[in-house]
C-alpha atoms as a PDB file:
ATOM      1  CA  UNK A   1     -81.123 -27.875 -36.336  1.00  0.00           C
ATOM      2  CA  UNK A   2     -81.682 -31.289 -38.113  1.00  0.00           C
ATOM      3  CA  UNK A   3     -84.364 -31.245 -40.918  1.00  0.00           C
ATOM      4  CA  UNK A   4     -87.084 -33.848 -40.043  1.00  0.00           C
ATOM      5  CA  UNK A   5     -87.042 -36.748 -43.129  1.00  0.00           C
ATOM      6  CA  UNK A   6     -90.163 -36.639 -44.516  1.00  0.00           C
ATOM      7  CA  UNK A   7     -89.399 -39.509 -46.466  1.00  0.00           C
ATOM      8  CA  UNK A   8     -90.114 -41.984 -43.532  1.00  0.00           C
ATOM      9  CA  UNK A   9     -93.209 -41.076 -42.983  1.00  0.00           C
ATOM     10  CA  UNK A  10     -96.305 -43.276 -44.096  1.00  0.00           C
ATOM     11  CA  UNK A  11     -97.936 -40.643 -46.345  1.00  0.00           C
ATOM     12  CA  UNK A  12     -97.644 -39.741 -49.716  1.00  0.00           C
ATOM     13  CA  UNK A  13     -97.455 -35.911 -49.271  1.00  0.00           C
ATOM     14  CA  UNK A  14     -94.850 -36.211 -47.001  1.00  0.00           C
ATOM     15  CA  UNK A  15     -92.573 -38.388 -48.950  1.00  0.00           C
ATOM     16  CA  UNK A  16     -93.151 -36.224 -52.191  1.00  0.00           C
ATOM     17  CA  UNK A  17     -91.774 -33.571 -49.822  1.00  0.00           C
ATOM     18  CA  UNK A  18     -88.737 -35.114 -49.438  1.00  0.00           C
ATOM     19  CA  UNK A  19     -88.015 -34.767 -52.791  1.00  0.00           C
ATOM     20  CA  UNK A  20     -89.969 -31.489 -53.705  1.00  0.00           C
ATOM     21  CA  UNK A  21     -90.598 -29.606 -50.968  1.00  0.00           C
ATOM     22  CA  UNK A  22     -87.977 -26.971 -50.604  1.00  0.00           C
ATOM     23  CA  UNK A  23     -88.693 -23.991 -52.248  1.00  0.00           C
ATOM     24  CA  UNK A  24     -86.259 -23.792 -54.849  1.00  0.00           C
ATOM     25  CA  UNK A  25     -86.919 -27.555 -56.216  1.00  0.00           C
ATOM     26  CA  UNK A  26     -90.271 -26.887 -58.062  1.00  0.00           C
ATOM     27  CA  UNK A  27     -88.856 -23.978 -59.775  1.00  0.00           C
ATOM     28  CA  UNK A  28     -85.428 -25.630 -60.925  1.00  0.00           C
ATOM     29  CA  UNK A  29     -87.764 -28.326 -62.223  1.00  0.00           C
ATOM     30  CA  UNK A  30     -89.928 -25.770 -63.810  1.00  0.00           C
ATOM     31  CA  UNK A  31     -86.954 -24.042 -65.931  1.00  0.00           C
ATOM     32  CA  UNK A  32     -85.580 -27.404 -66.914  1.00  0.00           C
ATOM     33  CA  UNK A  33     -89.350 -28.461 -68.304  1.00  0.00           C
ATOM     34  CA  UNK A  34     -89.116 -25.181 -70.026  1.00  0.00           C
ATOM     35  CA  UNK A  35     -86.234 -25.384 -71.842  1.00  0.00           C
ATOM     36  CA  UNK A  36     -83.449 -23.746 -68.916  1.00  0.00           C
ATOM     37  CA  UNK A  37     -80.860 -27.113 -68.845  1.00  0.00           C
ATOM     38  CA  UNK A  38     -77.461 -25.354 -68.730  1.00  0.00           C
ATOM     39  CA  UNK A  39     -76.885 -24.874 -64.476  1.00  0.00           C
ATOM     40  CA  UNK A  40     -75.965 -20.814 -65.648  1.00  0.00           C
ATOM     41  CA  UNK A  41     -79.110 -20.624 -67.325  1.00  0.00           C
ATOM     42  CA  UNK A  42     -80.935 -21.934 -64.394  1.00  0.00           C
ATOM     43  CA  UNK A  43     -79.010 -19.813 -61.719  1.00  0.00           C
ATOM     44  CA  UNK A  44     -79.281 -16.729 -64.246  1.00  0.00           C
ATOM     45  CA  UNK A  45     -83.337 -17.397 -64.391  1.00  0.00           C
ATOM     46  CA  UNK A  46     -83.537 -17.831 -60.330  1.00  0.00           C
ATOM     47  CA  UNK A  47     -81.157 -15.656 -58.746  1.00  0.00           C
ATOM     48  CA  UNK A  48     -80.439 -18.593 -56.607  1.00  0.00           C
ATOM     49  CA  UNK A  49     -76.408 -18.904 -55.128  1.00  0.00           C
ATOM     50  CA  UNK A  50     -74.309 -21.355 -57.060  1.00  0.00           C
ATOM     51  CA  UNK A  51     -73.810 -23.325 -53.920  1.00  0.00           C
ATOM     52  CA  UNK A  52     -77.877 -23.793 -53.575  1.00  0.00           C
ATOM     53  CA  UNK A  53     -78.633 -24.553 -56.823  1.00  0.00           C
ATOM     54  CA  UNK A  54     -75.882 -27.385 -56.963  1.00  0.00           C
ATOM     55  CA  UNK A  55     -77.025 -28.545 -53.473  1.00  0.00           C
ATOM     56  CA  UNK A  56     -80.408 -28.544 -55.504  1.00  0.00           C
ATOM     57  CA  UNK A  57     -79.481 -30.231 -58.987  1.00  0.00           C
ATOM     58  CA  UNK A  58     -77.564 -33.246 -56.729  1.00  0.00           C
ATOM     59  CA  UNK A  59     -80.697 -33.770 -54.508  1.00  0.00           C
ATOM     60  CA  UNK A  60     -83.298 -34.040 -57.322  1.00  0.00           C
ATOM     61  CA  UNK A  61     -80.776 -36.046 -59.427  1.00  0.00           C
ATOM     62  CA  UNK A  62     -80.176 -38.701 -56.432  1.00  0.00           C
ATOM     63  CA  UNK A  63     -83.904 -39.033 -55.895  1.00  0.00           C
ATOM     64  CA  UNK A  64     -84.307 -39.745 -59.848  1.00  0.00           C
ATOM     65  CA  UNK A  65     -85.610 -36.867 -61.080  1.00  0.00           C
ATOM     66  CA  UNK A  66     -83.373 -35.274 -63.126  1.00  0.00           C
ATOM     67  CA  UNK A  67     -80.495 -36.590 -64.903  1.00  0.00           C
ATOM     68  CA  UNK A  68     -77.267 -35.079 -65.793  1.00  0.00           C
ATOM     69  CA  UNK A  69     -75.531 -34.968 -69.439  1.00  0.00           C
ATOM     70  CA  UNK A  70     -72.268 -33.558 -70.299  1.00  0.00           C
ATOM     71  CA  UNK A  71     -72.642 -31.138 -73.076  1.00  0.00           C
ATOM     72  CA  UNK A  72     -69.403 -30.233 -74.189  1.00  0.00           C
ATOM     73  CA  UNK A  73     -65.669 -31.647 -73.732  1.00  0.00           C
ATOM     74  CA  UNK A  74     -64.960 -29.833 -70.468  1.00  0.00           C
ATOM     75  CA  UNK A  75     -67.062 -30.665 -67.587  1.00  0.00           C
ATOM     76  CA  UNK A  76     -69.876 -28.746 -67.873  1.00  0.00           C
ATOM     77  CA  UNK A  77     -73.549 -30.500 -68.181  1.00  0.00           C
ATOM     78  CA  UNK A  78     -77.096 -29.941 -68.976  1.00  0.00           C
ATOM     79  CA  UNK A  79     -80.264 -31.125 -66.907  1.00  0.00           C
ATOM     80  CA  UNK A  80     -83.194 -33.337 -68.233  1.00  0.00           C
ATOM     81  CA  UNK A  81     -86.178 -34.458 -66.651  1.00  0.00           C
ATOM     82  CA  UNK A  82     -86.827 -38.283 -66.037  1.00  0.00           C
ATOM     83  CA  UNK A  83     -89.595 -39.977 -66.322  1.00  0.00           C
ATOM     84  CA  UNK A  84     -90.233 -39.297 -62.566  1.00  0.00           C
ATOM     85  CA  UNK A  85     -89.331 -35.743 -63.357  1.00  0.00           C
ATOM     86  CA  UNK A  86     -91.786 -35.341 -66.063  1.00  0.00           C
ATOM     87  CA  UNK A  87     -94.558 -36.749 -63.418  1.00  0.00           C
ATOM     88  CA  UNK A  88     -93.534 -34.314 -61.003  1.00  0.00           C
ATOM     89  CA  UNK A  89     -94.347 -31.807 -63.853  1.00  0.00           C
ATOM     90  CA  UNK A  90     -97.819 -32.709 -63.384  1.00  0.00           C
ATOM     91  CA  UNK A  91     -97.819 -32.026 -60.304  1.00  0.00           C
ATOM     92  CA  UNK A  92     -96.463 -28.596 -60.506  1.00  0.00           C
ATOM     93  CA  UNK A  93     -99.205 -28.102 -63.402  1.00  0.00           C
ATOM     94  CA  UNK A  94    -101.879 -28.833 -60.647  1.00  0.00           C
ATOM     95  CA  UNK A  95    -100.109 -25.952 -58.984  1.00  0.00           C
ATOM     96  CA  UNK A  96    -100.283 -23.709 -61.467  1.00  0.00           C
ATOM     97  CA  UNK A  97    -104.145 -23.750 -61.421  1.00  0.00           C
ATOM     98  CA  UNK A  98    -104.676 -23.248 -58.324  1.00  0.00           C
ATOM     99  CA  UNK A  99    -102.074 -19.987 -58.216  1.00  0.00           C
ATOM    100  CA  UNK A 100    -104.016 -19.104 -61.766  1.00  0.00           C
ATOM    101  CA  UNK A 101    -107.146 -19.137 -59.590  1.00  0.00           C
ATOM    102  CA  UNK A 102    -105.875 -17.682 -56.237  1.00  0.00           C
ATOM    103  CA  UNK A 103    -103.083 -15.511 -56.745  1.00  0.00           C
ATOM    104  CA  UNK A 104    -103.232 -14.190 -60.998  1.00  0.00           C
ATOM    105  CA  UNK A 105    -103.870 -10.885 -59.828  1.00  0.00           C
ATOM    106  CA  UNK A 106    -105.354  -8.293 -62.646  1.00  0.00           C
ATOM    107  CA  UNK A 107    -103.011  -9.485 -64.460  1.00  0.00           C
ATOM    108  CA  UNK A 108    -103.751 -13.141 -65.236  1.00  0.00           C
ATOM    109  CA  UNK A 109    -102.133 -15.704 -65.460  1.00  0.00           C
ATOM    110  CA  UNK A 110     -98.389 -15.668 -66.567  1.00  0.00           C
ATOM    111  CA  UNK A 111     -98.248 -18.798 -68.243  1.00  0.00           C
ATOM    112  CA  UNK A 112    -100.902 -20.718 -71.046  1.00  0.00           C
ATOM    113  CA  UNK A 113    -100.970 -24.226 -71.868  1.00  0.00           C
ATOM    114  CA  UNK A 114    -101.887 -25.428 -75.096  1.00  0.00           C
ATOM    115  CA  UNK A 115    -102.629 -29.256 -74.967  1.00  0.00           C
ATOM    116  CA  UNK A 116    -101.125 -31.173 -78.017  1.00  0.00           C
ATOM    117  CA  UNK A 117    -103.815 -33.517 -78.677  1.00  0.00           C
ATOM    118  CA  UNK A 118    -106.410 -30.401 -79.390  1.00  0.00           C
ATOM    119  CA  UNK A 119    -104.716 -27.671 -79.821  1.00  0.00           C
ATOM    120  CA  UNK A 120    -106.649 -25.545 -77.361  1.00  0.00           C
ATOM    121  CA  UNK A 121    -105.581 -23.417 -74.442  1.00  0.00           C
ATOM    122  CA  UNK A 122    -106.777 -25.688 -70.899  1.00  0.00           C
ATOM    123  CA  UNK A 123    -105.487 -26.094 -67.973  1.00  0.00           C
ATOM    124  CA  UNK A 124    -105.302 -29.522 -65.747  1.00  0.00           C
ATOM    125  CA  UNK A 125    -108.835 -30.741 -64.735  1.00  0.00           C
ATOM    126  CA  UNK A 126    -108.518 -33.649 -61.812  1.00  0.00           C
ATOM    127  CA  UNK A 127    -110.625 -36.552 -63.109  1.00  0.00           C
ATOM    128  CA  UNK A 128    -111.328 -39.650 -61.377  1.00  0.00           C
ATOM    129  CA  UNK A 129    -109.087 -42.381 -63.361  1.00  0.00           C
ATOM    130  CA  UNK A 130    -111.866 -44.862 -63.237  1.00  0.00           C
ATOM    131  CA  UNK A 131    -114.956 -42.897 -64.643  1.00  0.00           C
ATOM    132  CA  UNK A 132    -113.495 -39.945 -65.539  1.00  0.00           C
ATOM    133  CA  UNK A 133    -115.601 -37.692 -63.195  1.00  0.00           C
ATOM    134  CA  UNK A 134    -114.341 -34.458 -61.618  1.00  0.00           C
ATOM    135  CA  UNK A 135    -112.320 -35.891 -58.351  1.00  0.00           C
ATOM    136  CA  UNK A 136    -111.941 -32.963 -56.212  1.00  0.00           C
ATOM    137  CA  UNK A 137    -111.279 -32.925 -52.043  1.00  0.00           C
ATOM    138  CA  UNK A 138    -114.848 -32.787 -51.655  1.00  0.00           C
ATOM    139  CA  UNK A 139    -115.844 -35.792 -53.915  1.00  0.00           C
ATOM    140  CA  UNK A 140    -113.704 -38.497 -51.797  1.00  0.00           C
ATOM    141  CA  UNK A 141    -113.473 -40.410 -48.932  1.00  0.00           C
ATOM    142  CA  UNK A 142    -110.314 -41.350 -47.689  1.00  0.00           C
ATOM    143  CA  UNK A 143    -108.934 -44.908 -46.664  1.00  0.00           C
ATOM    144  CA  UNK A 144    -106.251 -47.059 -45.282  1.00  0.00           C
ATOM    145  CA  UNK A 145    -104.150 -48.064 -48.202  1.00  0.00           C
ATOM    146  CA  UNK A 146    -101.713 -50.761 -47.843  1.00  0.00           C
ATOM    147  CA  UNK A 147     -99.124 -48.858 -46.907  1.00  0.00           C
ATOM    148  CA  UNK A 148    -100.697 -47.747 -43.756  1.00  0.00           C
ATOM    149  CA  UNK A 149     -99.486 -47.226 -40.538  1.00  0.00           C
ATOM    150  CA  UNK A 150    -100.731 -49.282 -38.370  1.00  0.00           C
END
Protein backbone atom coordinates (compact mmCIF):
# COMPACT_ATOMS: atom_id res chain seq x y z
CA UNK A 1 0.00 0.00 0.00
CA UNK A 2 1.40 3.52 -0.90
CA UNK A 3 1.35 6.08 2.01
CA UNK A 4 -0.73 9.14 0.90
CA UNK A 5 1.88 12.47 0.90
CA UNK A 6 0.56 14.67 3.16
CA UNK A 7 2.92 17.12 2.16
CA UNK A 8 0.87 18.16 -1.00
CA UNK A 9 -1.88 18.99 0.57
CA UNK A 10 -2.97 22.76 1.13
CA UNK A 11 -3.09 22.62 4.95
CA UNK A 12 -0.77 23.14 7.52
CA UNK A 13 -1.60 20.06 9.68
CA UNK A 14 -1.21 17.93 6.97
CA UNK A 15 2.12 19.05 5.79
CA UNK A 16 3.51 19.07 9.47
CA UNK A 17 2.44 15.42 9.16
CA UNK A 18 4.63 14.72 6.62
CA UNK A 19 7.34 15.41 8.63
CA UNK A 20 5.98 14.45 12.19
CA UNK A 21 3.35 12.33 11.99
CA UNK A 22 4.53 8.80 12.38
CA UNK A 23 4.60 7.67 15.67
CA UNK A 24 8.06 7.22 16.39
CA UNK A 25 9.17 10.88 15.05
CA UNK A 26 7.89 12.98 18.05
CA UNK A 27 9.55 10.75 20.44
CA UNK A 28 13.07 10.52 18.62
CA UNK A 29 12.74 14.30 18.64
CA UNK A 30 11.81 14.26 22.22
CA UNK A 31 15.07 12.20 23.42
CA UNK A 32 17.31 14.29 21.24
CA UNK A 33 15.73 17.70 23.01
CA UNK A 34 16.48 15.85 26.14
CA UNK A 35 19.80 15.13 25.92
CA UNK A 36 19.55 11.23 24.00
CA UNK A 37 21.95 12.24 20.64
CA UNK A 38 24.00 9.03 20.29
CA UNK A 39 21.47 6.66 17.71
CA UNK A 40 22.20 3.65 20.72
CA UNK A 41 21.04 5.91 23.22
CA UNK A 42 17.99 6.71 21.31
CA UNK A 43 17.20 3.03 20.22
CA UNK A 44 18.16 1.93 23.94
CA UNK A 45 15.46 4.72 25.31
CA UNK A 46 12.66 3.53 22.58
CA UNK A 47 12.92 -0.01 22.01
CA UNK A 48 12.51 0.89 18.44
CA UNK A 49 14.47 -1.69 15.61
CA UNK A 50 17.70 -0.29 14.31
CA UNK A 51 16.29 -0.37 10.85
CA UNK A 52 13.22 2.08 12.05
CA UNK A 53 15.00 4.35 13.89
CA UNK A 54 17.57 4.96 10.95
CA UNK A 55 14.60 5.05 8.50
CA UNK A 56 13.54 7.72 11.20
CA UNK A 57 16.85 9.83 11.86
CA UNK A 58 17.23 10.08 7.66
CA UNK A 59 13.58 11.31 7.26
CA UNK A 60 13.66 14.07 9.94
CA UNK A 61 17.24 14.98 8.86
CA UNK A 62 16.12 15.40 4.99
CA UNK A 63 13.14 17.49 6.02
CA UNK A 64 15.63 19.81 8.18
CA UNK A 65 15.02 18.91 11.40
CA UNK A 66 17.73 17.33 12.77
CA UNK A 67 21.22 17.41 11.79
CA UNK A 68 23.87 14.87 11.98
CA UNK A 69 27.56 15.28 13.59
CA UNK A 70 30.23 12.79 13.67
CA UNK A 71 31.41 12.33 17.15
CA UNK A 72 34.32 10.32 17.07
CA UNK A 73 36.94 9.11 14.27
CA UNK A 74 34.94 6.09 13.13
CA UNK A 75 31.63 6.71 11.68
CA UNK A 76 29.47 6.98 14.31
CA UNK A 77 27.35 10.41 14.90
CA UNK A 78 25.24 12.28 17.27
CA UNK A 79 21.78 14.07 16.54
CA UNK A 80 20.95 17.84 17.15
CA UNK A 81 17.94 19.68 16.69
CA UNK A 82 17.74 22.60 14.07
CA UNK A 83 16.24 25.48 14.30
CA UNK A 84 13.13 23.84 12.68
CA UNK A 85 13.69 21.05 15.13
CA UNK A 86 13.68 23.19 18.12
CA UNK A 87 10.15 24.70 16.72
CA UNK A 88 8.83 21.39 16.38
CA UNK A 89 9.73 21.14 20.15
CA UNK A 90 7.08 23.53 20.73
CA UNK A 91 4.88 21.81 19.26
CA UNK A 92 5.39 18.62 21.07
CA UNK A 93 5.28 20.93 24.36
CA UNK A 94 1.64 21.85 23.30
CA UNK A 95 1.28 18.10 23.41
CA UNK A 96 2.44 17.54 26.50
CA UNK A 97 -0.36 19.69 28.08
CA UNK A 98 -2.92 18.38 26.71
CA UNK A 99 -1.69 14.51 27.69
CA UNK A 100 -0.85 16.35 31.30
CA UNK A 101 -4.56 17.24 31.25
CA UNK A 102 -6.16 14.13 29.58
CA UNK A 103 -4.20 11.20 30.14
CA UNK A 104 -1.67 12.01 33.72
CA UNK A 105 -3.50 9.48 35.44
CA UNK A 106 -3.12 9.52 39.53
CA UNK A 107 -0.01 9.82 38.88
CA UNK A 108 0.63 13.22 37.27
CA UNK A 109 2.39 14.29 35.04
CA UNK A 110 5.82 12.64 34.17
CA UNK A 111 7.60 15.52 33.09
CA UNK A 112 7.92 19.51 34.70
CA UNK A 113 9.04 22.44 32.93
CA UNK A 114 10.76 25.11 34.54
CA UNK A 115 10.82 28.27 32.26
CA UNK A 116 14.29 30.06 32.26
CA UNK A 117 13.21 33.52 32.27
CA UNK A 118 11.28 32.96 35.86
CA UNK A 119 12.31 30.20 37.21
CA UNK A 120 8.89 28.73 37.89
CA UNK A 121 7.32 25.42 37.02
CA UNK A 122 4.47 26.33 33.83
CA UNK A 123 3.50 24.75 31.19
CA UNK A 124 2.74 26.27 27.47
CA UNK A 125 -0.27 28.72 27.53
CA UNK A 126 -1.50 29.51 23.66
CA UNK A 127 -1.63 33.31 23.45
CA UNK A 128 -2.75 35.28 20.63
CA UNK A 129 0.67 36.83 19.12
CA UNK A 130 -0.97 40.13 18.59
CA UNK A 131 -2.59 40.96 22.07
CA UNK A 132 -1.46 38.35 23.95
CA UNK A 133 -4.94 36.93 24.86
CA UNK A 134 -5.67 33.24 25.48
CA UNK A 135 -6.17 31.87 21.64
CA UNK A 136 -7.85 28.67 22.08
CA UNK A 137 -10.19 26.61 19.22
CA UNK A 138 -13.04 28.33 20.58
CA UNK A 139 -11.70 31.98 20.44
CA UNK A 140 -11.12 31.94 16.43
CA UNK A 141 -12.54 32.07 13.29
CA UNK A 142 -10.95 30.52 10.56
CA UNK A 143 -10.02 31.95 7.00
CA UNK A 144 -8.65 31.49 3.59
CA UNK A 145 -5.00 32.23 3.85
CA UNK A 146 -3.01 32.72 0.82
CA UNK A 147 -2.12 29.52 0.40
CA UNK A 148 -5.57 28.32 -0.17
CA UNK A 149 -6.96 25.99 -2.34
CA UNK A 150 -8.95 27.32 -4.52
Amino acid sequence: MQRTNFGDMACSIARTLDVIGEPWSPLILRDVFVGLTRFDQIQADLGISRKVLTERLNHLIEHGVLERRPYDRRPRYEYTLTEKGRELVDLLMVMVAWGDTWRAGKAGPPVLYRHHACGEISSVDLRCAHCGEPMHANDVDLLPGPGAAT
